[in-house]
PDB file of N, CA and C in Angstrom:
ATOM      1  N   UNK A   1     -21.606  72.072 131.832  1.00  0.00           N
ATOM      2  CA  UNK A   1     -21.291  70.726 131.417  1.00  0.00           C
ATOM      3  C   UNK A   1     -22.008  70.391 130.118  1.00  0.00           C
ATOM      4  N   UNK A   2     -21.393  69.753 129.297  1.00  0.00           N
ATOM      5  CA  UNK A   2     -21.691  69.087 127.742  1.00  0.00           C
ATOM      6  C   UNK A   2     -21.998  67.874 127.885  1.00  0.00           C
ATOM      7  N   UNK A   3     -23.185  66.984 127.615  1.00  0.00           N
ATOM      8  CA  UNK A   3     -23.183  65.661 127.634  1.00  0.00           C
ATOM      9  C   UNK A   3     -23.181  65.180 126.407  1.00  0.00           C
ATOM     10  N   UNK A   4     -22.822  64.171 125.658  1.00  0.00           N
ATOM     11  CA  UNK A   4     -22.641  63.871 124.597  1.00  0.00           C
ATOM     12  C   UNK A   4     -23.432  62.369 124.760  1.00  0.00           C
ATOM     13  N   UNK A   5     -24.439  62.017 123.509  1.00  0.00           N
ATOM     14  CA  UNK A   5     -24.540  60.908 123.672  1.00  0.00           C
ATOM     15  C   UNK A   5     -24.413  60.044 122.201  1.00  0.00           C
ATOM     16  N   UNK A   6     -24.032  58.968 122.520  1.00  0.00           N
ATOM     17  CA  UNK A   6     -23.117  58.140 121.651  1.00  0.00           C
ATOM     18  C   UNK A   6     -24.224  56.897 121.286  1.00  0.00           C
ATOM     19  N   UNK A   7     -25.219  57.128 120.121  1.00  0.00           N
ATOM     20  CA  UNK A   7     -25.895  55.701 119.457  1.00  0.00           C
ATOM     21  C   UNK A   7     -24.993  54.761 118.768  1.00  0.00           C
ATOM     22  N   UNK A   8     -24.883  53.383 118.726  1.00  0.00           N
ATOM     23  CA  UNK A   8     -24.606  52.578 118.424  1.00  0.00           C
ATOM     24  C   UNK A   8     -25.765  51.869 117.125  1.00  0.00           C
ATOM     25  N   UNK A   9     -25.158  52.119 115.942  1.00  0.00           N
ATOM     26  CA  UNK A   9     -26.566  51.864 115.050  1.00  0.00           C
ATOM     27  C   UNK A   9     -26.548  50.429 114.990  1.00  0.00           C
ATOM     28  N   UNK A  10     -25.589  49.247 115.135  1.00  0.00           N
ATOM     29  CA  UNK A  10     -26.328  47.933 115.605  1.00  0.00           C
ATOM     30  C   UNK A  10     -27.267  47.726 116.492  1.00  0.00           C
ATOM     31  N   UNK A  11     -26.838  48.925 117.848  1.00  0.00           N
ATOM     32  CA  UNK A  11     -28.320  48.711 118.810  1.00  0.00           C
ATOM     33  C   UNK A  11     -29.315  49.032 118.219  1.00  0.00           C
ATOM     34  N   UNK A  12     -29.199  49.916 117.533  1.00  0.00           N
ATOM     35  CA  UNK A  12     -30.722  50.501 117.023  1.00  0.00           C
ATOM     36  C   UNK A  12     -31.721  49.832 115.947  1.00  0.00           C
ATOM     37  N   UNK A  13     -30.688  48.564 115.609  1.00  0.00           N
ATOM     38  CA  UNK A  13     -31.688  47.640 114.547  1.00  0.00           C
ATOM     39  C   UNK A  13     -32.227  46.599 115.364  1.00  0.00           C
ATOM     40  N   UNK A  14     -31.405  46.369 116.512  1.00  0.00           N
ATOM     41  CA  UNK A  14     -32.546  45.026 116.779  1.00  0.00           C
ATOM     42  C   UNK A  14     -33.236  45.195 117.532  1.00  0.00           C
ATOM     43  N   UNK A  15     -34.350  43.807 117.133  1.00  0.00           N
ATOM     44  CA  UNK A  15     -35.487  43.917 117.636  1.00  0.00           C
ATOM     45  C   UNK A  15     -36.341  45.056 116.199  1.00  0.00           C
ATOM     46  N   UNK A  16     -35.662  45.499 115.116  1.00  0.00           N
ATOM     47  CA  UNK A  16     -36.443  46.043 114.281  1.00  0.00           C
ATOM     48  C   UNK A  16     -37.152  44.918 113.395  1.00  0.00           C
ATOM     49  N   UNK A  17     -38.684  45.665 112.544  1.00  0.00           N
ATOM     50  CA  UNK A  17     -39.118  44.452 111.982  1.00  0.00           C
ATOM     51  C   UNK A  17     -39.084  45.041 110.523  1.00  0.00           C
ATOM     52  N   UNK A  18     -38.973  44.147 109.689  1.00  0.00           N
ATOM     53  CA  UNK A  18     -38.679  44.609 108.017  1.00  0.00           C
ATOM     54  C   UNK A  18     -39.367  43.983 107.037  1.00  0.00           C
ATOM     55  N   UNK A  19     -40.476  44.411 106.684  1.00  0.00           N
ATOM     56  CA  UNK A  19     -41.036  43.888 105.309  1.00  0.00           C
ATOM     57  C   UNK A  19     -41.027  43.435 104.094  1.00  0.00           C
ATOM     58  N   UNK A  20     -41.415  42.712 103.711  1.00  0.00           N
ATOM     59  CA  UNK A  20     -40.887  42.500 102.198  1.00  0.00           C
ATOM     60  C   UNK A  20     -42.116  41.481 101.506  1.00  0.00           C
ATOM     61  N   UNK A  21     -42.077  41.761 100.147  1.00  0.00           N
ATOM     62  CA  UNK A  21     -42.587  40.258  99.669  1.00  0.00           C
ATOM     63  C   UNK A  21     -42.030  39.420  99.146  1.00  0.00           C
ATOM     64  N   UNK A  22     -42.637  38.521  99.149  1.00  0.00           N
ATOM     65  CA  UNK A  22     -42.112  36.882  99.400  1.00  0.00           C
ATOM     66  C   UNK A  22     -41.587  36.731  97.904  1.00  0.00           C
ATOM     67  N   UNK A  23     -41.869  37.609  97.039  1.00  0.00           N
ATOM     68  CA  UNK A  23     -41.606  37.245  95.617  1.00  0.00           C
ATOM     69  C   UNK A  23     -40.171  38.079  95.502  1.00  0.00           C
ATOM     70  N   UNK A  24     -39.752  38.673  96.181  1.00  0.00           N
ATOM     71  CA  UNK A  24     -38.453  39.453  96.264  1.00  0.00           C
ATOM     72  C   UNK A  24     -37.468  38.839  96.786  1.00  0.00           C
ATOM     73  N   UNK A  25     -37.817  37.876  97.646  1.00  0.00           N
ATOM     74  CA  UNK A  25     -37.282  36.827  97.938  1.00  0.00           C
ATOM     75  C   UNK A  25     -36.511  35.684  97.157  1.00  0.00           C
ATOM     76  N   UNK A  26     -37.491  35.343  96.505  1.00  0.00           N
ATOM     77  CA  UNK A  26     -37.377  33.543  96.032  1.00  0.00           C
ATOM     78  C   UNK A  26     -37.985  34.084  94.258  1.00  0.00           C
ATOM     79  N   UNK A  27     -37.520  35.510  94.232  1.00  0.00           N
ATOM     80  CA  UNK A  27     -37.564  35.692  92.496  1.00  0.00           C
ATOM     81  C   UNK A  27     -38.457  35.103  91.543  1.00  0.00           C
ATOM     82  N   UNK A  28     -39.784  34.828  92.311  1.00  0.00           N
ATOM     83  CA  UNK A  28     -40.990  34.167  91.508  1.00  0.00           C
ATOM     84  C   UNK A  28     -41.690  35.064  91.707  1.00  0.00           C
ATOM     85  N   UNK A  29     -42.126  35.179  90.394  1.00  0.00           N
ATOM     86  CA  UNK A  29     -43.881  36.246  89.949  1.00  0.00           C
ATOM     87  C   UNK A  29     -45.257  35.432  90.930  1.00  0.00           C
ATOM     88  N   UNK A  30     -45.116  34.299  91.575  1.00  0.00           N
ATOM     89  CA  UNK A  30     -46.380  33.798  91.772  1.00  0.00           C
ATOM     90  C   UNK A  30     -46.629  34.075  93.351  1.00  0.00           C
ATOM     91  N   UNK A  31     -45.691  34.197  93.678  1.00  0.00           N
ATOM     92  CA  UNK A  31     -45.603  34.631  95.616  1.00  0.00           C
ATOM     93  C   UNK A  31     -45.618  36.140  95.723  1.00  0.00           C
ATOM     94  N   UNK A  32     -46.397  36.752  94.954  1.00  0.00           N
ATOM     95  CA  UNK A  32     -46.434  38.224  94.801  1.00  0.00           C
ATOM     96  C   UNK A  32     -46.989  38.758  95.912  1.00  0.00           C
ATOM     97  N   UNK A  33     -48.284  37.762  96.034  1.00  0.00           N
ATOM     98  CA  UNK A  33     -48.963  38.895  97.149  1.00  0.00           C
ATOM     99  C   UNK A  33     -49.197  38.121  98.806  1.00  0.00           C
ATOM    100  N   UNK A  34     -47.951  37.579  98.753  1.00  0.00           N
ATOM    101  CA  UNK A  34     -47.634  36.765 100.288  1.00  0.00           C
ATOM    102  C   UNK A  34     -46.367  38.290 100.766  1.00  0.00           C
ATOM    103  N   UNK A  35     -46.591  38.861 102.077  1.00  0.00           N
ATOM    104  CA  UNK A  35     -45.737  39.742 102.460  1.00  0.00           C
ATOM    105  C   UNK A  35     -45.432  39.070 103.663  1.00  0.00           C
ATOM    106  N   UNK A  36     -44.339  38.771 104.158  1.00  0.00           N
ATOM    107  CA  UNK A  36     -42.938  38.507 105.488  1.00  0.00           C
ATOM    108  C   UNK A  36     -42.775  39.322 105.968  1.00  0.00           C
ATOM    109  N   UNK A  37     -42.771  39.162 107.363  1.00  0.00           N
ATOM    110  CA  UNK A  37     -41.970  40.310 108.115  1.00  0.00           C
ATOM    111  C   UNK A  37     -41.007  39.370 108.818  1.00  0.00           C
ATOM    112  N   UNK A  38     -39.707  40.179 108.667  1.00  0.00           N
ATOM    113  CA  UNK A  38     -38.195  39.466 109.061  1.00  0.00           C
ATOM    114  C   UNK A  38     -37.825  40.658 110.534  1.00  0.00           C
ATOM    115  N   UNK A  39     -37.746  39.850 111.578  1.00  0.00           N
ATOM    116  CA  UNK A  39     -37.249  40.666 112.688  1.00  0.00           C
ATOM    117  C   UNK A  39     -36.030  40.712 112.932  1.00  0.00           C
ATOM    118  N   UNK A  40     -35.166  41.399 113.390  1.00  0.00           N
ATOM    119  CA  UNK A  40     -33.351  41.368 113.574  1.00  0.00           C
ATOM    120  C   UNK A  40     -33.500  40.877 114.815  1.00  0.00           C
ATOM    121  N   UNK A  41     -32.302  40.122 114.815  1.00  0.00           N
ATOM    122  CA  UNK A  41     -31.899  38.908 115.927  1.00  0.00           C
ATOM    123  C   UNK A  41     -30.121  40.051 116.664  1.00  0.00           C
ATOM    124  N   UNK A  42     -29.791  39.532 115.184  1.00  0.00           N
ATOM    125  CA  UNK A  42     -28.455  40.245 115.839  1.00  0.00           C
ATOM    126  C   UNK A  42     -27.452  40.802 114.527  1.00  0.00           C
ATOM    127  N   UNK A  43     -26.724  41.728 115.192  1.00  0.00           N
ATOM    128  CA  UNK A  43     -26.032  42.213 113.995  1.00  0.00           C
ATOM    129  C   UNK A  43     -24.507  42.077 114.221  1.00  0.00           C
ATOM    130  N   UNK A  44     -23.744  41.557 112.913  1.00  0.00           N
ATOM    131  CA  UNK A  44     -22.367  41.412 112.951  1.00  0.00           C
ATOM    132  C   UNK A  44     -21.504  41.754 111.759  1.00  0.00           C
ATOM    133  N   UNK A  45     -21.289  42.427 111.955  1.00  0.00           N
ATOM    134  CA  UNK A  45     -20.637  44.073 110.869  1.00  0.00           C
ATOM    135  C   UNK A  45     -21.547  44.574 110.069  1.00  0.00           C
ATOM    136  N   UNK A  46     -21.556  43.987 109.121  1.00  0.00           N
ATOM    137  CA  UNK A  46     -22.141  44.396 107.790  1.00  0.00           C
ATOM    138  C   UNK A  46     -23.507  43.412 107.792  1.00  0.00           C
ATOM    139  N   UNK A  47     -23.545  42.323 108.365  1.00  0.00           N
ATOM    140  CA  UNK A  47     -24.902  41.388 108.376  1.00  0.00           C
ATOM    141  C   UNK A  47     -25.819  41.283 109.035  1.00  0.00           C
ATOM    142  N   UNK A  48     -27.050  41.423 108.766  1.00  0.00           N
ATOM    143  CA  UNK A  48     -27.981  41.541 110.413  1.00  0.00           C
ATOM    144  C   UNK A  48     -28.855  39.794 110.168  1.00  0.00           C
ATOM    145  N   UNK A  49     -28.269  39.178 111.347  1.00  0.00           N
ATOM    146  CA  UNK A  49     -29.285  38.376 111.306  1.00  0.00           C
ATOM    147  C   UNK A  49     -30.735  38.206 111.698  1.00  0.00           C
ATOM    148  N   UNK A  50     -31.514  37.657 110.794  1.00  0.00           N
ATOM    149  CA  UNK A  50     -33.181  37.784 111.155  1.00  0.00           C
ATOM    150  C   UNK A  50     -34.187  36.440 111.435  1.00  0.00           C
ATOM    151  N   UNK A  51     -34.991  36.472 111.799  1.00  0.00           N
ATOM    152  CA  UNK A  51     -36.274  35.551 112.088  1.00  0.00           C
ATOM    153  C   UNK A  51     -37.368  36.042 111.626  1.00  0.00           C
ATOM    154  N   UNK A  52     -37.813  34.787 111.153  1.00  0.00           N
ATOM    155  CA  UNK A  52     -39.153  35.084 110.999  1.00  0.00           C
ATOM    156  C   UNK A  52     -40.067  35.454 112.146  1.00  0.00           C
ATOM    157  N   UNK A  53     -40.739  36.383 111.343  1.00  0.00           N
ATOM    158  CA  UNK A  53     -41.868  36.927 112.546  1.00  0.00           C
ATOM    159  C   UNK A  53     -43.517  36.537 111.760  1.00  0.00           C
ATOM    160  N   UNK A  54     -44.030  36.945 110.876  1.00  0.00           N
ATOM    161  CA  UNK A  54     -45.050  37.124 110.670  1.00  0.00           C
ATOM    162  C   UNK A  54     -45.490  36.713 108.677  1.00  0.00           C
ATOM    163  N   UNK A  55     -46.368  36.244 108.576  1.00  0.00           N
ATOM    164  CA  UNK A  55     -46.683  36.004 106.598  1.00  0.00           C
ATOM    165  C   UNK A  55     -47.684  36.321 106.772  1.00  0.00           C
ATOM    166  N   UNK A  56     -48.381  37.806 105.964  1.00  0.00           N
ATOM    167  CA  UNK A  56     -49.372  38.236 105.265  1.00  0.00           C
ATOM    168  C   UNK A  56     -49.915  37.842 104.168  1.00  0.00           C
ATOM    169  N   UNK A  57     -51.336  37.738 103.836  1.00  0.00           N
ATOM    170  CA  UNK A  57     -51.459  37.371 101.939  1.00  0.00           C
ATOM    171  C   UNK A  57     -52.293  39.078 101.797  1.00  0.00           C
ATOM    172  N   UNK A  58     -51.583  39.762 100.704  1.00  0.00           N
ATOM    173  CA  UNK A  58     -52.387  40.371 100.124  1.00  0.00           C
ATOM    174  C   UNK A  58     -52.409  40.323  98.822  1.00  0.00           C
ATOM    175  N   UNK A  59     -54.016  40.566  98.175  1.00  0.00           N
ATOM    176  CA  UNK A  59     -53.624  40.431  96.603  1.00  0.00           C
ATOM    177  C   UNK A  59     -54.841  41.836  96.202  1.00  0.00           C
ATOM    178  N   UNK A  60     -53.834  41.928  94.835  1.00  0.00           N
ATOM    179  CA  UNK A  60     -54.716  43.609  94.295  1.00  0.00           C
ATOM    180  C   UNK A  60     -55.793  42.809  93.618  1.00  0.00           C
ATOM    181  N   UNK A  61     -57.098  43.789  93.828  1.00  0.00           N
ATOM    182  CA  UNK A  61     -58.199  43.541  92.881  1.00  0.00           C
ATOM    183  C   UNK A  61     -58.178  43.959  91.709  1.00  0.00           C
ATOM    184  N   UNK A  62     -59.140  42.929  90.745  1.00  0.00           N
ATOM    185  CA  UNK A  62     -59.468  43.776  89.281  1.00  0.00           C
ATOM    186  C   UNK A  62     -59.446  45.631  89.139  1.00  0.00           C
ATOM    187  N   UNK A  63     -59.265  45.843  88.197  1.00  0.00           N
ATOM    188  CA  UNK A  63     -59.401  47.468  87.629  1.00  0.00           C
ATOM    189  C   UNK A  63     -58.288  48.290  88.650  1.00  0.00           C
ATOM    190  N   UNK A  64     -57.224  47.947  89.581  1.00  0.00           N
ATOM    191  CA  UNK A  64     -56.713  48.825  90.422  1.00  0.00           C
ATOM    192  C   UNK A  64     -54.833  48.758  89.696  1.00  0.00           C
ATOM    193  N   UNK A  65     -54.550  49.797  89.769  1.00  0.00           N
ATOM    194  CA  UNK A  65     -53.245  49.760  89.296  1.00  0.00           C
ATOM    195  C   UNK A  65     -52.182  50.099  90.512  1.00  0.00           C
ATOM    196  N   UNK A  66     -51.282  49.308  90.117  1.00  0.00           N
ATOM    197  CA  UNK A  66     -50.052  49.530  91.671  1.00  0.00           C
ATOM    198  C   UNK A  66     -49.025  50.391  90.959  1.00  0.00           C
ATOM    199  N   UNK A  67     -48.867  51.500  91.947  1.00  0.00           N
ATOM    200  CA  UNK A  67     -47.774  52.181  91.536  1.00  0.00           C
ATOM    201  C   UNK A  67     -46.442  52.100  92.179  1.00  0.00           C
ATOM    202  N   UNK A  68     -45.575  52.124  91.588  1.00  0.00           N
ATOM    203  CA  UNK A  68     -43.974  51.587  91.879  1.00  0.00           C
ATOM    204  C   UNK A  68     -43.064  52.580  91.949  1.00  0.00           C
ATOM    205  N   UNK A  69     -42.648  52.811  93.429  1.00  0.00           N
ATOM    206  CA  UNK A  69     -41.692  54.123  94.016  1.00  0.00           C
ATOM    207  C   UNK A  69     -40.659  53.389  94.928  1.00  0.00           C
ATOM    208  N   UNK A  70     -39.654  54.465  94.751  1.00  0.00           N
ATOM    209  CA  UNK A  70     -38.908  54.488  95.640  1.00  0.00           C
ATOM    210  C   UNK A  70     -38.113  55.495  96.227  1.00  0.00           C
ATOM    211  N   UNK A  71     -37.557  55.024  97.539  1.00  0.00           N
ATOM    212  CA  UNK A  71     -37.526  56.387  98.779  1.00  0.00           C
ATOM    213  C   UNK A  71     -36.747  55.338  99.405  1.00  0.00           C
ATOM    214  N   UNK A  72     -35.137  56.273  99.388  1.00  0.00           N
ATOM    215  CA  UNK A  72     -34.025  56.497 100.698  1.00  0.00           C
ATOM    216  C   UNK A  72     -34.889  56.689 102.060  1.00  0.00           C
ATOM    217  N   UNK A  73     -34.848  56.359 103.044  1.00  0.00           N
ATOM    218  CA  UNK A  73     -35.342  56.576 104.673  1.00  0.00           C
ATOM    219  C   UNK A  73     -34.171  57.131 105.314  1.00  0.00           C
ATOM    220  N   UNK A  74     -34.153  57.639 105.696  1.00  0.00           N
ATOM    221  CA  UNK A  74     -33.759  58.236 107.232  1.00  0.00           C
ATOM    222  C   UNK A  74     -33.855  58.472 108.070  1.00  0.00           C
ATOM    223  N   UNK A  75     -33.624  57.000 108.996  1.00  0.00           N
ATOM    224  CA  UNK A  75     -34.754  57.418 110.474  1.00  0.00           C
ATOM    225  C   UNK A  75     -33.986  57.785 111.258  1.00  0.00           C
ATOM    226  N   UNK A  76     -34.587  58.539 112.194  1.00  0.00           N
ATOM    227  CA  UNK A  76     -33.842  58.771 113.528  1.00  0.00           C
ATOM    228  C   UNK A  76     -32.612  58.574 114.554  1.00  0.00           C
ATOM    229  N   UNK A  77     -32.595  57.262 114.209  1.00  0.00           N
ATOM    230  CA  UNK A  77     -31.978  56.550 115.411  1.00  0.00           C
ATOM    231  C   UNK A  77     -30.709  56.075 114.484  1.00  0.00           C
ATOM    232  N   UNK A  78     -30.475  56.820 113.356  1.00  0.00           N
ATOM    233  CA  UNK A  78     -29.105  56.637 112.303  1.00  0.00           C
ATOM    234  C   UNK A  78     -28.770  55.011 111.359  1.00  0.00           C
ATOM    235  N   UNK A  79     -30.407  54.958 111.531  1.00  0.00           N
ATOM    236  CA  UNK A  79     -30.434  53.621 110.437  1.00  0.00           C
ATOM    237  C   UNK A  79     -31.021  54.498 109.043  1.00  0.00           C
ATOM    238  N   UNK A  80     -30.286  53.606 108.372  1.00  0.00           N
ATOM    239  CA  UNK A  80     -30.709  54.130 106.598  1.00  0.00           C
ATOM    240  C   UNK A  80     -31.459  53.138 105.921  1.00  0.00           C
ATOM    241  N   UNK A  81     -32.557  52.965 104.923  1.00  0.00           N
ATOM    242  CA  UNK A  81     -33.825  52.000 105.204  1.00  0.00           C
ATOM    243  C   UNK A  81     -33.870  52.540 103.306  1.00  0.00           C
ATOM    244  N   UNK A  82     -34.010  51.817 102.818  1.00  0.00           N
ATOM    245  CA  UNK A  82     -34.008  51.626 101.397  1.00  0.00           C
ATOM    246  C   UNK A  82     -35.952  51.044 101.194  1.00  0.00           C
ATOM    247  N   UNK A  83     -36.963  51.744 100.365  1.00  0.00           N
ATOM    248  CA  UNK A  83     -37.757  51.459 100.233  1.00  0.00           C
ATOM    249  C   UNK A  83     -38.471  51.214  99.070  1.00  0.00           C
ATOM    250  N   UNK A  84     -38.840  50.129  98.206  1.00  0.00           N
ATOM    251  CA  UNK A  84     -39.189  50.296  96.847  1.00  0.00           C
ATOM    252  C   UNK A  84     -40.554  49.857  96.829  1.00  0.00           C
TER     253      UNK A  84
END
């Protein structure tokens, strides 16, 4: 016998939590170092709806330089996760 099992990648986002900063948001340089975490509520085709979960403050110190990357994800469970 073959069992096949069948993920549903809307199941697999919710209840996920997603980061961001607040300046990526609302396109201001001054909310730079406030970070959100947005949790999925529910998903309907192409849209996932979210809630707030959580606001971090971080801010860089003098003399430290931030470096700026980005990386395609590919997790597991057949979600694709864009990271900059």
């Amino acid at each position: 016998m073959v069992f096949i099992s069948v993920k549903i990648a809307s199941e697999c986002l919710n209840n996920r939590v997603f980061e961001i900063f607040l300046a990526y948001l609302q396109k201001v340089a001054n909310h730079a170092y406030w970070k959100i975490c947005l949790r999925v509520e529910d998903v309907q085709g192409k849209n996932v709806l979210t809630k707030f979960w959580v606001r971090e403050r971080r801010l860089v110190c003098k003399w430290q330089t931030l470096i700026k990357a980005h990386v395609d994800v590919k997790t597991t469970d057949i979600a694709f996760t864009e990271i900059w």
